[in-house]
Each structure stands twice: as structure tokens, then as C-alpha cells.
PDB file of N, CA and C in Angstrom:
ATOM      1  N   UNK A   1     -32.096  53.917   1.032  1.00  0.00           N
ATOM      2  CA  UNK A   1     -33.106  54.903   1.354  1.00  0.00           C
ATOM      3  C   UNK A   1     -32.573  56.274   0.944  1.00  0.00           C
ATOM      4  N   UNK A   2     -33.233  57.066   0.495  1.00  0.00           N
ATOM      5  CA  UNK A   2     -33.019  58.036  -0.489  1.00  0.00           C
ATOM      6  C   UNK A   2     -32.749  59.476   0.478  1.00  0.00           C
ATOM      7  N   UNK A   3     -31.963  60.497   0.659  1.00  0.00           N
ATOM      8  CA  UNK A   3     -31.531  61.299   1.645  1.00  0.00           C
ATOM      9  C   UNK A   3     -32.785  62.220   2.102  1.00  0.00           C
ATOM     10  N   UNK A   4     -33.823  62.405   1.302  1.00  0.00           N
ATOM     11  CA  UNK A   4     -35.130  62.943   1.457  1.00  0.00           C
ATOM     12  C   UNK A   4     -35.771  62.368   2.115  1.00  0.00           C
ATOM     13  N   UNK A   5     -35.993  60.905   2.330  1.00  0.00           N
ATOM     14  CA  UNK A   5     -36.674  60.496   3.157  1.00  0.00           C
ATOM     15  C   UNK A   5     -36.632  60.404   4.336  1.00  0.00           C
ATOM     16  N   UNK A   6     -34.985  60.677   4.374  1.00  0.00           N
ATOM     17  CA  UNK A   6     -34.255  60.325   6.459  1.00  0.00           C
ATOM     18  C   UNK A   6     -34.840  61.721   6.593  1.00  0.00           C
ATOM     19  N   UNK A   7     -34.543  62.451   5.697  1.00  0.00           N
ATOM     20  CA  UNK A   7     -34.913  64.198   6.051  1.00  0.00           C
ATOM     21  C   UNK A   7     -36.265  64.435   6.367  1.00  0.00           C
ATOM     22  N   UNK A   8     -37.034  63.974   5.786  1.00  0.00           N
ATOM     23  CA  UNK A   8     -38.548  63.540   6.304  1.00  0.00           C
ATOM     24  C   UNK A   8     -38.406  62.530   7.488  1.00  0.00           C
ATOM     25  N   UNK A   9     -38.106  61.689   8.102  1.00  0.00           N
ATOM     26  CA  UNK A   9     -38.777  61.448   9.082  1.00  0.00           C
ATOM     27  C   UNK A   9     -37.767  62.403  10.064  1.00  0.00           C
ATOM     28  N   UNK A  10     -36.866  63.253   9.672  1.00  0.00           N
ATOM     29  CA  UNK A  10     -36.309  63.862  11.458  1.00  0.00           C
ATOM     30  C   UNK A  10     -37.315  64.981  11.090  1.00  0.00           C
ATOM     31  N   UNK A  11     -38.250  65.030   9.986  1.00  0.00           N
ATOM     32  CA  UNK A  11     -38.959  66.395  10.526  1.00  0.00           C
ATOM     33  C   UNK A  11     -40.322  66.671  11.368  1.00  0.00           C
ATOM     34  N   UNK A  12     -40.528  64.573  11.322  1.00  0.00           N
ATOM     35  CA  UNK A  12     -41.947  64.550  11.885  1.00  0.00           C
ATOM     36  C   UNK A  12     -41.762  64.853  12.929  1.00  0.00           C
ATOM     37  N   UNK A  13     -42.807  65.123  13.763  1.00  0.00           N
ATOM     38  CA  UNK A  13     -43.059  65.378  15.405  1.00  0.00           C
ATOM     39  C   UNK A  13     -42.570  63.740  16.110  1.00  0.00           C
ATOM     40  N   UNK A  14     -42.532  63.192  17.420  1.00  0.00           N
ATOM     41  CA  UNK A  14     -42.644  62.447  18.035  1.00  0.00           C
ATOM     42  C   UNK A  14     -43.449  61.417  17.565  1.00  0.00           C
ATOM     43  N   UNK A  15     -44.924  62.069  17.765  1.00  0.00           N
ATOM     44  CA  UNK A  15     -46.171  61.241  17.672  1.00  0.00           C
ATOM     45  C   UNK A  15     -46.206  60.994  16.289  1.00  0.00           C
ATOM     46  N   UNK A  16     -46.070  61.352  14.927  1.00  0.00           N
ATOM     47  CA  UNK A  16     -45.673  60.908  13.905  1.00  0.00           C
ATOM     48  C   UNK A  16     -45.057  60.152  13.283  1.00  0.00           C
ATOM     49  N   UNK A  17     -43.560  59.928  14.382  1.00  0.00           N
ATOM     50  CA  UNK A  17     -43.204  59.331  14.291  1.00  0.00           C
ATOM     51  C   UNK A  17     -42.971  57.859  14.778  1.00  0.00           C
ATOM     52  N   UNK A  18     -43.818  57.735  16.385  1.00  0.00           N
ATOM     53  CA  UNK A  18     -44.183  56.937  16.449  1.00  0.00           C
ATOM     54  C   UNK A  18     -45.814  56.075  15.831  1.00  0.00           C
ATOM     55  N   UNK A  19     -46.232  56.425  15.081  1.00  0.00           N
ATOM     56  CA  UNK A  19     -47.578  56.250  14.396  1.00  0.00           C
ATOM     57  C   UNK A  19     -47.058  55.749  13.054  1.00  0.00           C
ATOM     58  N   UNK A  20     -45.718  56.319  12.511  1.00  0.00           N
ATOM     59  CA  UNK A  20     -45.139  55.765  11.246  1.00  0.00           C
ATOM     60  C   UNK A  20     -44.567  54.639  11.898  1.00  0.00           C
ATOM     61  N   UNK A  21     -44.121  54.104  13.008  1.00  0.00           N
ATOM     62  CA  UNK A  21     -43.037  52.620  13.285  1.00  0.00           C
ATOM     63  C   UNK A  21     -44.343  51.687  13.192  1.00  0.00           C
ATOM     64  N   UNK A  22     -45.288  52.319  14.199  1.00  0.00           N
ATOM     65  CA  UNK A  22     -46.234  51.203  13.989  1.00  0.00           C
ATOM     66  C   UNK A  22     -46.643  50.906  12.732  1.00  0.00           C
ATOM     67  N   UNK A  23     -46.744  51.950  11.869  1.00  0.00           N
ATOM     68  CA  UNK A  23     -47.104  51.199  10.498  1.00  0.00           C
ATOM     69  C   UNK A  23     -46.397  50.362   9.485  1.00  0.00           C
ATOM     70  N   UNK A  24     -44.796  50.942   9.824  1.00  0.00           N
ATOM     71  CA  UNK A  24     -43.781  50.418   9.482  1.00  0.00           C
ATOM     72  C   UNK A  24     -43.539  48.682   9.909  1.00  0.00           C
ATOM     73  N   UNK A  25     -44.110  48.322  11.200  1.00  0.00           N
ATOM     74  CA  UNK A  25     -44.242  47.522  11.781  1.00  0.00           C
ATOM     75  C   UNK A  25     -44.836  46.548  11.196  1.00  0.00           C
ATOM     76  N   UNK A  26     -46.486  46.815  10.947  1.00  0.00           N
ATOM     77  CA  UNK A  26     -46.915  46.024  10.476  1.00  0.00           C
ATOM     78  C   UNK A  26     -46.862  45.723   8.649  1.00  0.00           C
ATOM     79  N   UNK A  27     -46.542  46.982   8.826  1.00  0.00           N
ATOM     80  CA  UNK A  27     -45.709  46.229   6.879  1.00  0.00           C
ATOM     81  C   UNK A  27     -44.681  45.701   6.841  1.00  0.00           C
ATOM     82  N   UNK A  28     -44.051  45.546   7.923  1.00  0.00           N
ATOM     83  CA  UNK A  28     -42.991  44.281   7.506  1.00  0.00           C
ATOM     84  C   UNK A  28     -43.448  42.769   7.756  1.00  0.00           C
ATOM     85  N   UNK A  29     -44.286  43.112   9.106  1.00  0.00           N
ATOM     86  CA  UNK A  29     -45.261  41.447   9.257  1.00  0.00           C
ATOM     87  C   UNK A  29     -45.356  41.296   8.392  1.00  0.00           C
ATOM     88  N   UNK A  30     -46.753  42.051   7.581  1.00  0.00           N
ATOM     89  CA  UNK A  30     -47.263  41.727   5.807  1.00  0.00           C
ATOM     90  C   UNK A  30     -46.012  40.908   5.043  1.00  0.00           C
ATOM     91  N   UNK A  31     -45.433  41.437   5.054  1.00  0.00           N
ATOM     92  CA  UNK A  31     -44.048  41.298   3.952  1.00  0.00           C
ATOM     93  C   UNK A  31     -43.329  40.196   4.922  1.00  0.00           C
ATOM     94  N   UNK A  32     -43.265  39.764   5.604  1.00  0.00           N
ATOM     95  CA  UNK A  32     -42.634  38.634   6.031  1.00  0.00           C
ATOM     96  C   UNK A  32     -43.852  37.359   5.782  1.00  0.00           C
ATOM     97  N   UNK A  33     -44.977  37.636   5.891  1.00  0.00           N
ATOM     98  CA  UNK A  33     -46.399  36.338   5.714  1.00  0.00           C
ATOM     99  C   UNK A  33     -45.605  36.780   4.189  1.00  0.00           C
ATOM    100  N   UNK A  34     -46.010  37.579   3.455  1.00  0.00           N
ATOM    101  CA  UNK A  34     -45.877  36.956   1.899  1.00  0.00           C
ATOM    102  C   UNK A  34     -44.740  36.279   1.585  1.00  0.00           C
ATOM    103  N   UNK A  35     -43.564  36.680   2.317  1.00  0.00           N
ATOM    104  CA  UNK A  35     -42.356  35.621   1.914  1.00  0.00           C
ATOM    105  C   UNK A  35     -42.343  34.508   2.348  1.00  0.00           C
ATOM    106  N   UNK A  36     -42.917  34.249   3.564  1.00  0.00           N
ATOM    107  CA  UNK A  36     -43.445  32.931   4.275  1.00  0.00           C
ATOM    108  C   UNK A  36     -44.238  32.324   2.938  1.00  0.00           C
ATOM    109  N   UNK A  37     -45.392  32.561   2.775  1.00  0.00           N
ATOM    110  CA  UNK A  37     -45.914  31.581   1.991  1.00  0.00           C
ATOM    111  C   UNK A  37     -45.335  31.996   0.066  1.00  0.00           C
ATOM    112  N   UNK A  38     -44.310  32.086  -0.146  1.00  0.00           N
ATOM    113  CA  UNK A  38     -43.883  32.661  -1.415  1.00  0.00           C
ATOM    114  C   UNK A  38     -44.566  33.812  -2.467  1.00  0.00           C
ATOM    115  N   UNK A  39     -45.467  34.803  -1.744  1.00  0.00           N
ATOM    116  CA  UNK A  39     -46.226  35.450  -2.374  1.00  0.00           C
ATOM    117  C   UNK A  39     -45.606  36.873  -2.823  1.00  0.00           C
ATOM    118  N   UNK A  40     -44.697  36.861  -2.059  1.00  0.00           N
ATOM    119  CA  UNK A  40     -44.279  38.183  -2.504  1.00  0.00           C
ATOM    120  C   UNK A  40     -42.790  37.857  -3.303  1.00  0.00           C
ATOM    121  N   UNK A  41     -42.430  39.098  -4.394  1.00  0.00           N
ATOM    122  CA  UNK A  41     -41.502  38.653  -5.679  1.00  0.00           C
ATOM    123  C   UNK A  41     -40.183  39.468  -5.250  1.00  0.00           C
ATOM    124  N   UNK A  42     -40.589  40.451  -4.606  1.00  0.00           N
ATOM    125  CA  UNK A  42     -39.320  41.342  -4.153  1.00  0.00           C
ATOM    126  C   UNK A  42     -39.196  41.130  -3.002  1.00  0.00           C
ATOM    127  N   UNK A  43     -38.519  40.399  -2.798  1.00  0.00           N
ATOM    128  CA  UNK A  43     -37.959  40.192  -0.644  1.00  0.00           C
ATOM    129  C   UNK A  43     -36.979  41.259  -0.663  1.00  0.00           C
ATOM    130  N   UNK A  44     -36.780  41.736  -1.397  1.00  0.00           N
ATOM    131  CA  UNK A  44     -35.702  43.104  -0.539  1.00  0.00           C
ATOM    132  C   UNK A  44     -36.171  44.240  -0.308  1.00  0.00           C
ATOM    133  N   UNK A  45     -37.523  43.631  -0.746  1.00  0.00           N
ATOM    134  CA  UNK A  45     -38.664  45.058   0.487  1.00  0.00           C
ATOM    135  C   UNK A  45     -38.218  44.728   1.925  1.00  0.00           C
ATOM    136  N   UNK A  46     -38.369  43.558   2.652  1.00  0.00           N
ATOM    137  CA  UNK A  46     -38.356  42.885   3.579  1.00  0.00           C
ATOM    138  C   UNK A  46     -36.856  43.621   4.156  1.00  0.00           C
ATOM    139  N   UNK A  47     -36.172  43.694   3.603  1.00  0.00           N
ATOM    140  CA  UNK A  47     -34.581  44.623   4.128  1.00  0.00           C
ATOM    141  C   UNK A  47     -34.778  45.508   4.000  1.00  0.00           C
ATOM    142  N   UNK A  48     -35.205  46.323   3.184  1.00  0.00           N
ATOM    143  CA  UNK A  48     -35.433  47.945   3.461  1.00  0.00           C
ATOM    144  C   UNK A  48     -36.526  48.435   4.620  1.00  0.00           C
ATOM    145  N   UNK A  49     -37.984  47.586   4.695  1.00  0.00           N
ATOM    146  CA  UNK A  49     -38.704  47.847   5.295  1.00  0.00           C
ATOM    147  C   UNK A  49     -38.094  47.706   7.050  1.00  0.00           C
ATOM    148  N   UNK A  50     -37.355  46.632   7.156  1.00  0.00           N
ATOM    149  CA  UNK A  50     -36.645  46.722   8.380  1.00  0.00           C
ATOM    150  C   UNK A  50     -35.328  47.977   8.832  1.00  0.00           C
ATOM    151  N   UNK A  51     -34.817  48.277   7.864  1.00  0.00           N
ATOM    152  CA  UNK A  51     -34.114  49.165   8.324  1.00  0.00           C
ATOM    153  C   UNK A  51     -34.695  50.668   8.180  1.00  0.00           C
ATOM    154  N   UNK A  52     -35.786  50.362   7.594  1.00  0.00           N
ATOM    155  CA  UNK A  52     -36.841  51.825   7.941  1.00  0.00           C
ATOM    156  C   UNK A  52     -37.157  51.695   9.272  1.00  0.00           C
ATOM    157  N   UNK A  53     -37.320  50.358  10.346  1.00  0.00           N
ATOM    158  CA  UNK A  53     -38.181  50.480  11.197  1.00  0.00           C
ATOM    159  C   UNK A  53     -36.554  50.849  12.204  1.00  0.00           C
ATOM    160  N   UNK A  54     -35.488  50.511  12.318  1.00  0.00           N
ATOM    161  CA  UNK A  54     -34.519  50.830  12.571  1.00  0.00           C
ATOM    162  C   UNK A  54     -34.246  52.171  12.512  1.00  0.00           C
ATOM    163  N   UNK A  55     -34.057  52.849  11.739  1.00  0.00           N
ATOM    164  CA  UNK A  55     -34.127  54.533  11.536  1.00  0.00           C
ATOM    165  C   UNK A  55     -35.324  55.159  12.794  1.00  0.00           C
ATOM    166  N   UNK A  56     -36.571  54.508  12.506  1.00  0.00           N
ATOM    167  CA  UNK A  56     -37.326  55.701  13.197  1.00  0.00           C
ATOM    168  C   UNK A  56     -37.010  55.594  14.415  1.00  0.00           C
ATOM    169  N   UNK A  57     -36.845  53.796  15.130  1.00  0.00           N
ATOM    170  CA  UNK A  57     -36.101  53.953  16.719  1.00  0.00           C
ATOM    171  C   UNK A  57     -34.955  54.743  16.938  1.00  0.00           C
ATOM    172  N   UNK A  58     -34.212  54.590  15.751  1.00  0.00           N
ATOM    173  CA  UNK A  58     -32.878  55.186  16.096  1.00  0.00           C
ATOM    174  C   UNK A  58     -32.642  56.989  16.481  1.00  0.00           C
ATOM    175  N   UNK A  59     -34.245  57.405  15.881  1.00  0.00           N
ATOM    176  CA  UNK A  59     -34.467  58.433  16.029  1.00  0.00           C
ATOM    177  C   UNK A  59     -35.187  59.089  16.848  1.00  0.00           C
ATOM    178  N   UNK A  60     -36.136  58.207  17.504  1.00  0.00           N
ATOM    179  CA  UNK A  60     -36.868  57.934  18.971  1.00  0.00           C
ATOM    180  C   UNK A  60     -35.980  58.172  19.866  1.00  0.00           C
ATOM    181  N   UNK A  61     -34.876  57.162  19.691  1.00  0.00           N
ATOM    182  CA  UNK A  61     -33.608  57.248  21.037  1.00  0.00           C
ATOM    183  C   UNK A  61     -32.916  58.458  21.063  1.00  0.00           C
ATOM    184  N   UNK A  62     -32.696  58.721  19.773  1.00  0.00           N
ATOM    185  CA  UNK A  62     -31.741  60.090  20.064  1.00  0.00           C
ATOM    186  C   UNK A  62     -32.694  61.249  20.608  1.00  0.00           C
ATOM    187  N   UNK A  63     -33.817  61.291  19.773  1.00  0.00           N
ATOM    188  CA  UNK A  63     -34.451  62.652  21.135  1.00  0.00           C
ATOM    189  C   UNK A  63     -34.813  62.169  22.269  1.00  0.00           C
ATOM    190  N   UNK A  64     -34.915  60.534  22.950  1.00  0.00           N
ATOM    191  CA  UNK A  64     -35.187  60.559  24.764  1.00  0.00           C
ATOM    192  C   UNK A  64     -33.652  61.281  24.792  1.00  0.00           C
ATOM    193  N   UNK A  65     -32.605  60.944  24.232  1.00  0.00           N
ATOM    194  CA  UNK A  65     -31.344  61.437  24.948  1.00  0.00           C
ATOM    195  C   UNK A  65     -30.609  62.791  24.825  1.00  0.00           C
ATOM    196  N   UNK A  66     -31.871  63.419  23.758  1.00  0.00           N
ATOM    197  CA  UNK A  66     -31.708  64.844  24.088  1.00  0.00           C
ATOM    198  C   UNK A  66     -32.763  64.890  25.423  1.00  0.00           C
ATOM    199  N   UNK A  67     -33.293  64.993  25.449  1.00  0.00           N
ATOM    200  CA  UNK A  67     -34.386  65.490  26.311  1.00  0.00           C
ATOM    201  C   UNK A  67     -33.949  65.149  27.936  1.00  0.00           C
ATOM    202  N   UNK A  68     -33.075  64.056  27.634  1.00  0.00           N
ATOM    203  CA  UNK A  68     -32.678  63.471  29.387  1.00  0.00           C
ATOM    204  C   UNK A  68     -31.362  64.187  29.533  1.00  0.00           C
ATOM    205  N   UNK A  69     -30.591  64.335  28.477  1.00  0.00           N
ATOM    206  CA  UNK A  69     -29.405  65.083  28.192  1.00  0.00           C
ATOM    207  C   UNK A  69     -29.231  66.815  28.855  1.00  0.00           C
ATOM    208  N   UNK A  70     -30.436  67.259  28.426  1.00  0.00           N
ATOM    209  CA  UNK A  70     -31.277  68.425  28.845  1.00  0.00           C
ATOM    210  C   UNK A  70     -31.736  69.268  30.150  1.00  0.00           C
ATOM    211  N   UNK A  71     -32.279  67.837  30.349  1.00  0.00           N
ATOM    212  CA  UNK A  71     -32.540  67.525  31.897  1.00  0.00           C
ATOM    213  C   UNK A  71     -31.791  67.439  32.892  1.00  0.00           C
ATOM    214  N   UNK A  72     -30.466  67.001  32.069  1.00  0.00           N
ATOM    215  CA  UNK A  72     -29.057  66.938  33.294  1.00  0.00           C
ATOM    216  C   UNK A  72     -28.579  68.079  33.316  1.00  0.00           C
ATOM    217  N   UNK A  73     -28.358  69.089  32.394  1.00  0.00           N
ATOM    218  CA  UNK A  73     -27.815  69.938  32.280  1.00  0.00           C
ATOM    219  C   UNK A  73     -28.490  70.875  33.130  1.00  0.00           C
ATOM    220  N   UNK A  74     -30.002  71.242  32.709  1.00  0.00           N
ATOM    221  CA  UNK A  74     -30.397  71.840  33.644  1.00  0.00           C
ATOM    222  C   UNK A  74     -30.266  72.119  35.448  1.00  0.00           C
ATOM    223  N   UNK A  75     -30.166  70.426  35.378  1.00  0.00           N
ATOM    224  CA  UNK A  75     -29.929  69.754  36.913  1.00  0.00           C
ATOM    225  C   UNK A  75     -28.634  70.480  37.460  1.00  0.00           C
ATOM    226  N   UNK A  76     -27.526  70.388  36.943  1.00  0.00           N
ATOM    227  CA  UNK A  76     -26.298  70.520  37.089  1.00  0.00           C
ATOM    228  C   UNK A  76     -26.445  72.210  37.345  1.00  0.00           C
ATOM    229  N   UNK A  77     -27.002  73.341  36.307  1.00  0.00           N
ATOM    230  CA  UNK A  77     -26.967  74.397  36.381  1.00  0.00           C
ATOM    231  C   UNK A  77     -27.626  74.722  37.371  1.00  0.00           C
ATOM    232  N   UNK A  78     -29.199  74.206  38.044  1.00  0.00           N
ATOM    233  CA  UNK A  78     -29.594  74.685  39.126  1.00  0.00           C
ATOM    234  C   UNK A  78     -29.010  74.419  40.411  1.00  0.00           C
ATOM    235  N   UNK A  79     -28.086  72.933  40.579  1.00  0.00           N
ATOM    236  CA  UNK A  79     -27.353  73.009  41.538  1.00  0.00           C
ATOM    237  C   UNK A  79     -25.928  73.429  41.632  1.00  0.00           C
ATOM    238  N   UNK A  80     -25.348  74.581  40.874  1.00  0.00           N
ATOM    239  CA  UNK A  80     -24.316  75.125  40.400  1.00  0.00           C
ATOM    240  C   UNK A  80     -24.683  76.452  41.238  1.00  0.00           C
ATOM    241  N   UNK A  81     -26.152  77.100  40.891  1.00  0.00           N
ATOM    242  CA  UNK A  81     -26.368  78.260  41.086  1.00  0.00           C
ATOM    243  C   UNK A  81     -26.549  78.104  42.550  1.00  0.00           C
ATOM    244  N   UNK A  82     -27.470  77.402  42.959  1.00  0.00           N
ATOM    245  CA  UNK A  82     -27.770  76.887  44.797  1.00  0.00           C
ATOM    246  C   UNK A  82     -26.556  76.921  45.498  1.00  0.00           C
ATOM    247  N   UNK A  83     -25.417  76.320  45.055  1.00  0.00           N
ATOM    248  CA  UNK A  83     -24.573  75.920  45.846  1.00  0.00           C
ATOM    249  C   UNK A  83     -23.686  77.677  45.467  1.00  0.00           C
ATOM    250  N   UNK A  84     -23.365  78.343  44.658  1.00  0.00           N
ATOM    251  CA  UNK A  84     -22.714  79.205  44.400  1.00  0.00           C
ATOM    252  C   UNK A  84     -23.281  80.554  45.512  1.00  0.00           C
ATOM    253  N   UNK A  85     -25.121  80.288  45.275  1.00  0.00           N
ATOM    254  CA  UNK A  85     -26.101  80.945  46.128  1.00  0.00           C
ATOM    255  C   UNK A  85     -25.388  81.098  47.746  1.00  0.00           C
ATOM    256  N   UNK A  86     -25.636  79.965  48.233  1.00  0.00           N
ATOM    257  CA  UNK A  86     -24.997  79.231  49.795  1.00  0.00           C
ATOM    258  C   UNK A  86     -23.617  79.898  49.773  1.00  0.00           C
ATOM    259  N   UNK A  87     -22.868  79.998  49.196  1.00  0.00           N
ATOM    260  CA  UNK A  87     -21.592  80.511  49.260  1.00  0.00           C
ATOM    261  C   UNK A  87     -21.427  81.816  49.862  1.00  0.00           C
ATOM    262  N   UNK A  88     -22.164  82.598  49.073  1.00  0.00           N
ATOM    263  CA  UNK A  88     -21.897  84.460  48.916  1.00  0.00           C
ATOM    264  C   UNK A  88     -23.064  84.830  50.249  1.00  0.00           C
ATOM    265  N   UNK A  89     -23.604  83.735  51.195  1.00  0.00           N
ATOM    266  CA  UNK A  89     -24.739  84.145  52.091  1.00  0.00           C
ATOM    267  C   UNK A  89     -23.525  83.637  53.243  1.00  0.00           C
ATOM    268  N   UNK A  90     -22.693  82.777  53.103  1.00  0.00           N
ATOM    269  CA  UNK A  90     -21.261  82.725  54.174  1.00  0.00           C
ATOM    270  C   UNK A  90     -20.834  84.013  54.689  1.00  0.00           C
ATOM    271  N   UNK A  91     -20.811  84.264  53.370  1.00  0.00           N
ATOM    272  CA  UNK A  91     -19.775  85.786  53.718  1.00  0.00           C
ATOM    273  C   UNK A  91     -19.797  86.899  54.332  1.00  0.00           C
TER     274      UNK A  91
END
């Protein structure tokens, strides 16, 4: 897969990118029925098309784990400040 294309899909949105797996999806079904019944001549669509569908999860996962990643941090900083808060009201 050609370095333009990974570069294109980290630029789609979310929803783009999940709308490309599904399509990705079902073009590999396609491409698995044609190798099933010998219709198709290039089966190493069938390997690329799968590790396209691999890429876009792989890229799904990494932004839930920004986003939860995010979320902790935040977490951590608001109970950093609370508890630092509680401190200086001791005194």
C-alpha cells in the first residue's frame, strides 16, 4: 500500500472512516465469492484488501485510545487540582 494512501485514510474523519471499513468489508466478501468459485484472476487483491481492512481498525483503535487516554489525563488533573484545592483550605 502506497504511503499516500495510509496518509489518506489518517486524514479522514471517524465517520469516514468507518463508512470506508464497511466498504472495505464488503469488497473483500466480493473478492473472497470470486475466489471461491474461481472467478477472480488476481487473489492478491484478497491480501491487500484485508490488510486495508486492518489499517482502518488499527486506526479506529488508536483514536478510542487517544480519546480514553485524554480522558484519564484530564481525570488525573481534575483530581490533582481538588485534592491540592482541600489542602491550602487546611491551612
Amino acid at each position: 500500500m502506497p504511503a499516500q494512501d495510509v496518509a489518506d485514510l489518517r486524514a479522514m474523519s471517524e465517520a469516514d472512516l468507518r463508512n470506508e471499513l464497511e466498504e472495505t468489508q464488503r469488497a473483500l466478501f466480493n473478492l473472497r465469492f470470486q475466489a471461491a468459485t474461481r472467478q477472480l484472476a488476481d487473489v492478491s487483491q484478497v491480501r491487500s484488501t484485508r490488510r486495508r481492512v486492518a489499517r482502518i481498525k488499527t486506526l479506529l483503535h488508536q483514536r478510542a485510545l487517544l480519546v480514553e487516554y485524554g480522558e484519564m489525563v484530564e481525570a488525573a488533573a481534575t483530581a490533582g487540582n481538588q485534592a491540592g484545592d482541600a489542602g491550602d483550605q487546611e491551612e
